[in-house]
Protein backbone atom coordinates (compact mmCIF):
# COMPACT_ATOMS: atom_id res chain seq x y z
CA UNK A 1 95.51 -15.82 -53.92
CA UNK A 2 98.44 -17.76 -54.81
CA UNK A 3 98.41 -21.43 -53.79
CA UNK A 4 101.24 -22.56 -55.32
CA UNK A 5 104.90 -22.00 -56.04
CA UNK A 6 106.51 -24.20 -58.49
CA UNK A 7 110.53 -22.48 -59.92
CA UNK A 8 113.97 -22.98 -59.60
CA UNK A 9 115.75 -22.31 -55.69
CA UNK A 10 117.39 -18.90 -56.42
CA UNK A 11 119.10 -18.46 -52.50
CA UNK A 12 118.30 -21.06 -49.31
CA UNK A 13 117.93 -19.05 -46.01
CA UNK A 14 117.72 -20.81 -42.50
CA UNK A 15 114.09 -20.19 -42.49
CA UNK A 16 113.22 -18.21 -46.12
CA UNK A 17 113.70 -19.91 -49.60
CA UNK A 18 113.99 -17.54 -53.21
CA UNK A 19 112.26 -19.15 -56.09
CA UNK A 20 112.32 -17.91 -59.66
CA UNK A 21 108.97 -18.55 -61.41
CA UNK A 22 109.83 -16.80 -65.24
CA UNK A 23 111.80 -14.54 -64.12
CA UNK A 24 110.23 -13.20 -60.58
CA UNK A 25 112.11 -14.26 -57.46
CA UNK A 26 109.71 -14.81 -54.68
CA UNK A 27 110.59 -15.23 -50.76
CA UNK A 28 108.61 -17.48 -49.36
CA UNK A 29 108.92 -18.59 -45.68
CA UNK A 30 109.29 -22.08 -44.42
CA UNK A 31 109.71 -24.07 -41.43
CA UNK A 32 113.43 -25.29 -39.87
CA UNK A 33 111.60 -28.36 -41.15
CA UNK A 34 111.12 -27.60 -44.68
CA UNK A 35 113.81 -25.56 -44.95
CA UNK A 36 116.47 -28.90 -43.98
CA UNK A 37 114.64 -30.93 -46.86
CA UNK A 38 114.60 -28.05 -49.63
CA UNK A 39 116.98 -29.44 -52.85
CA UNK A 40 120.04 -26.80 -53.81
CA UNK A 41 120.19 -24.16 -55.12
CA UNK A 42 119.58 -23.85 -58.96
CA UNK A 43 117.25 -27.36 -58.28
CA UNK A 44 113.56 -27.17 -59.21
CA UNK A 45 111.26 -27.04 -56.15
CA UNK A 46 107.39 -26.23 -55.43
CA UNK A 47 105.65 -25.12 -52.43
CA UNK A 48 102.22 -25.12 -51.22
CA UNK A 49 101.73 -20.83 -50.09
CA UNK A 50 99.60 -19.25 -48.09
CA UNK A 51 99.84 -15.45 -48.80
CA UNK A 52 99.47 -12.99 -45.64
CA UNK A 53 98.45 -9.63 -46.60
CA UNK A 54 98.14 -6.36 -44.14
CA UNK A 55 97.97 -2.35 -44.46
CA UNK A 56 102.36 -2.58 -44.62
CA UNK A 57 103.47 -5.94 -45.39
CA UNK A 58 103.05 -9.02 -47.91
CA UNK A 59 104.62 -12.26 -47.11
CA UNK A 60 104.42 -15.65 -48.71
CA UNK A 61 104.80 -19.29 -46.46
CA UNK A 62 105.15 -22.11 -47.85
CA UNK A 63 104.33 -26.09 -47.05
CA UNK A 64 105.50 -29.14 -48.34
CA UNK A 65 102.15 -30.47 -48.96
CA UNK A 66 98.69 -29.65 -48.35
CA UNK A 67 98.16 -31.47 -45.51
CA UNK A 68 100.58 -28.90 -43.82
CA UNK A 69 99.13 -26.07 -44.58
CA UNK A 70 95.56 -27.12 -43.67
CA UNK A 71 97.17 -27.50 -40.22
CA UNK A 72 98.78 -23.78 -40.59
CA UNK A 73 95.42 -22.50 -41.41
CA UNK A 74 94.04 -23.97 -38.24
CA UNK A 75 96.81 -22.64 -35.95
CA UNK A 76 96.72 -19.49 -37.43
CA UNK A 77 92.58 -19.09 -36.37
CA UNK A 78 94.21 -19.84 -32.46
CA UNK A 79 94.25 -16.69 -30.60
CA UNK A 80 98.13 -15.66 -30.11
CA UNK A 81 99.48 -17.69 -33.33
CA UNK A 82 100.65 -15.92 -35.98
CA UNK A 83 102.24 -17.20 -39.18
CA UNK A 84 105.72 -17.41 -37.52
CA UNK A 85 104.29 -19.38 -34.43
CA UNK A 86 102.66 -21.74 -36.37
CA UNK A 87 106.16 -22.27 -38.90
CA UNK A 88 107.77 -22.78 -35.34
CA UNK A 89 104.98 -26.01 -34.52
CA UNK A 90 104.82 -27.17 -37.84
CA UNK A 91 108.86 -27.38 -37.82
CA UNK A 92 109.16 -29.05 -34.53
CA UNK A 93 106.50 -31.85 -34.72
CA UNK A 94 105.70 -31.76 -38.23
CA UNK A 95 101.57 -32.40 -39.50
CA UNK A 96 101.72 -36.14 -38.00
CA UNK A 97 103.45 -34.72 -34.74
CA UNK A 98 101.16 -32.00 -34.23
CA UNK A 99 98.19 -34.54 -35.08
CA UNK A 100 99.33 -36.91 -32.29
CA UNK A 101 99.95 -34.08 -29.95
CA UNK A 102 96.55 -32.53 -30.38
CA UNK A 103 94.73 -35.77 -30.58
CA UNK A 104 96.49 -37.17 -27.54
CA UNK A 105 96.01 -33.57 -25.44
CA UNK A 106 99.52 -33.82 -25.42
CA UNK A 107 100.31 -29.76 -24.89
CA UNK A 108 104.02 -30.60 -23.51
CA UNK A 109 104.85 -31.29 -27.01
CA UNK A 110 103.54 -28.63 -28.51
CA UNK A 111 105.13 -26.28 -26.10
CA UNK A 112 108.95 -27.07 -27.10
CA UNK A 113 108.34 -24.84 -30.57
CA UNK A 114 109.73 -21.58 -30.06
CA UNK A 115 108.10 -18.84 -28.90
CA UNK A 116 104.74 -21.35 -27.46
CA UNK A 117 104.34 -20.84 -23.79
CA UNK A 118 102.30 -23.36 -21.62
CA UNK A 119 99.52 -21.58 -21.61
CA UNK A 120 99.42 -20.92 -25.71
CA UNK A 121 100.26 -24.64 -25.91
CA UNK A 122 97.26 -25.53 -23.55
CA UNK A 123 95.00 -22.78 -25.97
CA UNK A 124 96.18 -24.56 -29.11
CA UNK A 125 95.38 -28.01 -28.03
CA UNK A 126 91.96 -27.33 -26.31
CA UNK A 127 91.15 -24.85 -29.22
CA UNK A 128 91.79 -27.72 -31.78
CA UNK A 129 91.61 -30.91 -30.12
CA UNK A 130 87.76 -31.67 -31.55
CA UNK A 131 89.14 -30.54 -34.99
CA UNK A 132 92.10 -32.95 -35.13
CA UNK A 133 89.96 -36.14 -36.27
CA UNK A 134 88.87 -34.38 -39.23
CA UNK A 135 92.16 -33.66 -40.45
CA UNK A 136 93.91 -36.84 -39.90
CA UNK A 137 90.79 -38.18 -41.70
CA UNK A 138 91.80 -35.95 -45.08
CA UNK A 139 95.53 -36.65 -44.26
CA UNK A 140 95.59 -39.10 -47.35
CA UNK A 141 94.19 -37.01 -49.46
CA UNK A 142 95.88 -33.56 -48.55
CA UNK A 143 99.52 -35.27 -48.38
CA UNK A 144 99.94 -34.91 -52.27
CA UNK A 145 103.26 -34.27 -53.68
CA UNK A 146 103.93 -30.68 -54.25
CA UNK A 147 106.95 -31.36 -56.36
CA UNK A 148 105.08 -33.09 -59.47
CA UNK A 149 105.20 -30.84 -62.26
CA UNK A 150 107.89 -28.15 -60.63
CA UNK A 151 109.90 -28.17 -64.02
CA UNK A 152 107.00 -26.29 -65.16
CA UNK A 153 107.45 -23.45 -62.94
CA UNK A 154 104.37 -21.45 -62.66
CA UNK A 155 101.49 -20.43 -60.19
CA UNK A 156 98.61 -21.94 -59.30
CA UNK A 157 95.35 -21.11 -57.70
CA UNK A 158 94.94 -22.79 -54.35
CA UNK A 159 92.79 -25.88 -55.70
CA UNK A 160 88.68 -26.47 -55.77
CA UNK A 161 87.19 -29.65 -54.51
CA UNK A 162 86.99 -30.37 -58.44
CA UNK A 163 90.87 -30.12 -58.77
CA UNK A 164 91.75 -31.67 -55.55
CA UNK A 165 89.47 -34.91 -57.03
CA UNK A 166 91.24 -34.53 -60.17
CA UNK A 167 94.82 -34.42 -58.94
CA UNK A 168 94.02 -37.10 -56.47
CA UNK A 169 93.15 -39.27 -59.51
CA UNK A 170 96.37 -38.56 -61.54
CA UNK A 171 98.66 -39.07 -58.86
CA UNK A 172 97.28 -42.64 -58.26
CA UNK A 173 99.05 -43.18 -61.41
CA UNK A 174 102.29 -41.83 -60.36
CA UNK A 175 105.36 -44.13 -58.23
CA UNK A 176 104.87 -45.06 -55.22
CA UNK A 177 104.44 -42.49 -52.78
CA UNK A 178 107.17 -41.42 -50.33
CA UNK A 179 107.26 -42.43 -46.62
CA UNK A 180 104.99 -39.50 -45.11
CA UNK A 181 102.39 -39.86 -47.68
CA UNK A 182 102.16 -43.50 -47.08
CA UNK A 183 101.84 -42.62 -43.07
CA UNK A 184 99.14 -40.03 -43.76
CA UNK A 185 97.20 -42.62 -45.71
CA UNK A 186 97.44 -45.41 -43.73
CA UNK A 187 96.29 -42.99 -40.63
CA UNK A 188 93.26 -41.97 -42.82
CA UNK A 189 92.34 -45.04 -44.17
CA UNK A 190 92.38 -46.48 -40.19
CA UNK A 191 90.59 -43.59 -38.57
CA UNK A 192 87.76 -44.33 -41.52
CA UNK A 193 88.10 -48.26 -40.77
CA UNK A 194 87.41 -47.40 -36.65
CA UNK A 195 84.82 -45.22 -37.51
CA UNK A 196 83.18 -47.08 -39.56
CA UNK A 197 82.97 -49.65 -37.30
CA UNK A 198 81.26 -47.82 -35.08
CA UNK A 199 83.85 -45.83 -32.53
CA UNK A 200 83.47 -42.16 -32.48
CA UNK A 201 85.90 -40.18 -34.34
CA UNK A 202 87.36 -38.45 -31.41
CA UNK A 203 88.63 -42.21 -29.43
CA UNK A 204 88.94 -43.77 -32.55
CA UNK A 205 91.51 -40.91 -33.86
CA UNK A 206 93.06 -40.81 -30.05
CA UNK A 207 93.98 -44.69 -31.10
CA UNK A 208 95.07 -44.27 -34.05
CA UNK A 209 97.45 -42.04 -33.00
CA UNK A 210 98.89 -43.23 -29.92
CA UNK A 211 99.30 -46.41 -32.42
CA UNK A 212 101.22 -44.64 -35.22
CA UNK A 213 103.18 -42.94 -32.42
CA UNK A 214 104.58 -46.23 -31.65
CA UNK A 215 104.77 -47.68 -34.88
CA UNK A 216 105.31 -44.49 -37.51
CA UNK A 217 106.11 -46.43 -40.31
CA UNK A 218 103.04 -48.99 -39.58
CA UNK A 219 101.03 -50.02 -42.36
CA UNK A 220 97.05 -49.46 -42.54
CA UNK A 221 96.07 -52.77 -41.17
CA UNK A 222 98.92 -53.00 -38.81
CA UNK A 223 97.67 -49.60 -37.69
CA UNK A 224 93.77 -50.60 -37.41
CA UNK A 225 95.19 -53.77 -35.38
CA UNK A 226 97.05 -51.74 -32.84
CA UNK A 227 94.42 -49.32 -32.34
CA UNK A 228 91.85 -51.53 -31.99
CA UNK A 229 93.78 -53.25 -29.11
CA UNK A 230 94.08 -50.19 -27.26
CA UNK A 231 90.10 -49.55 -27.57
CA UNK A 232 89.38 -52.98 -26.21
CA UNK A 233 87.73 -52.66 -23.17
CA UNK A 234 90.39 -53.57 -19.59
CA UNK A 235 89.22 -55.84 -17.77
């Protein structure tokens, strides 16, 4: 199984990168999403892959971080999602977009991807809605940066809960993490606050992100303030 990419961007396609690891070019597919942020050509890059294998055909995809493609593994188990489906969501809303949008019920958003139908966008929200919480929970920790180490350029296993602990622990002493990072976190850390508290994961996560929707770049306690605002009871 190969879990990670990490080479040098051989040729950029409009939804397929080429990266030489020692030598071996592989295609890997990506999102309209990922695809916009990828660095030039000849630039050092890594990817996060999920490897699709059948009777004819092999192909890589590949995610920015991990959070992503915990979210393509759940789209993928929706009936009538494939791989390409799922690149199509994942491009359009992104892992906090598609978090909202699930959380929220919100299936008109998921149904401007390409190729996602109302009724497939109904499917995918009612299929997944109850697992949402749990992955905006891990959001903090799955969000790591798959570009740390690419000058190495080699493959790695997708990583054990050992690993995971491991890397989580050496990239608290890297810089400052960049903007979506920072917005997975502070939706973790606020969904664990609520929770904690006492709110059930599944209104507690609807909060938090109808909250972050209006305030993306809203820190955690900024975040836990908001949602806890919209859980107070009307009267």
């Amino acid at each position: 199984m190969i879990g990670r990419l990490a080479g040098v961007i051989l040729h950029r396609g409009s939804d397929q990168v080429m990266i030489d690891v020692r030598g071996v070019g592989y295609i890997v597919h990506v999102s309209d999403r990922t695809a916009a942020a990828l660095p030039p050509v000849g630039q050092a890059v890594a990817l996060y892959t999920d490897l699709l294998v059948r009777e004819d055909l092999m192909q890589l995809f590949g995610f920015p971080t991990m959070l992503e493609k915990e979210w393509h593994r759940l789209l993928t188990s929706v009936q009538g999602v494939g791989a390409k489906v799922s690149l199509a969501v994942l491009g359009t809303l992104g892992a906090d977009g598609l978090s909202r949008a699930i959380t929220l019920g919100d299936w008109a958003a998921v149904r401007k991807a390409q190729g996602v139908g109302p009724k497939l966008a109904q499917r995918i929200v009612l299929e997944l809605k109850d697992k949402a919480p749990a992955i905006m929970a891990l959001g903090g920790d799955l969000t790591v940066d798959a570009g740390a180490g690419a000058s190495g350029a080699g493959i790695e296993p997708a990583p054990d809960a050992a690993s995971a602990a491991a890397s989580m622990a050496a990239a608290e002493a890297r810089p400052p993490a960049p903007k979506a990072s920072s917005s997975a976190r502070a939706v973790s850390e606020a969904l664990s606050a609520l929770t904690n508290l006492g709110y059930a994961q599944s209104e507690a996560a609807a909060a938090v992100a109808e909250a972050q929707g209006a305030e993306p770049d809203a820190a955690t306690p900024a975040l836990i303030r908001a949602a806890l605002r919209l859980l107070a009871p009307k009267g």
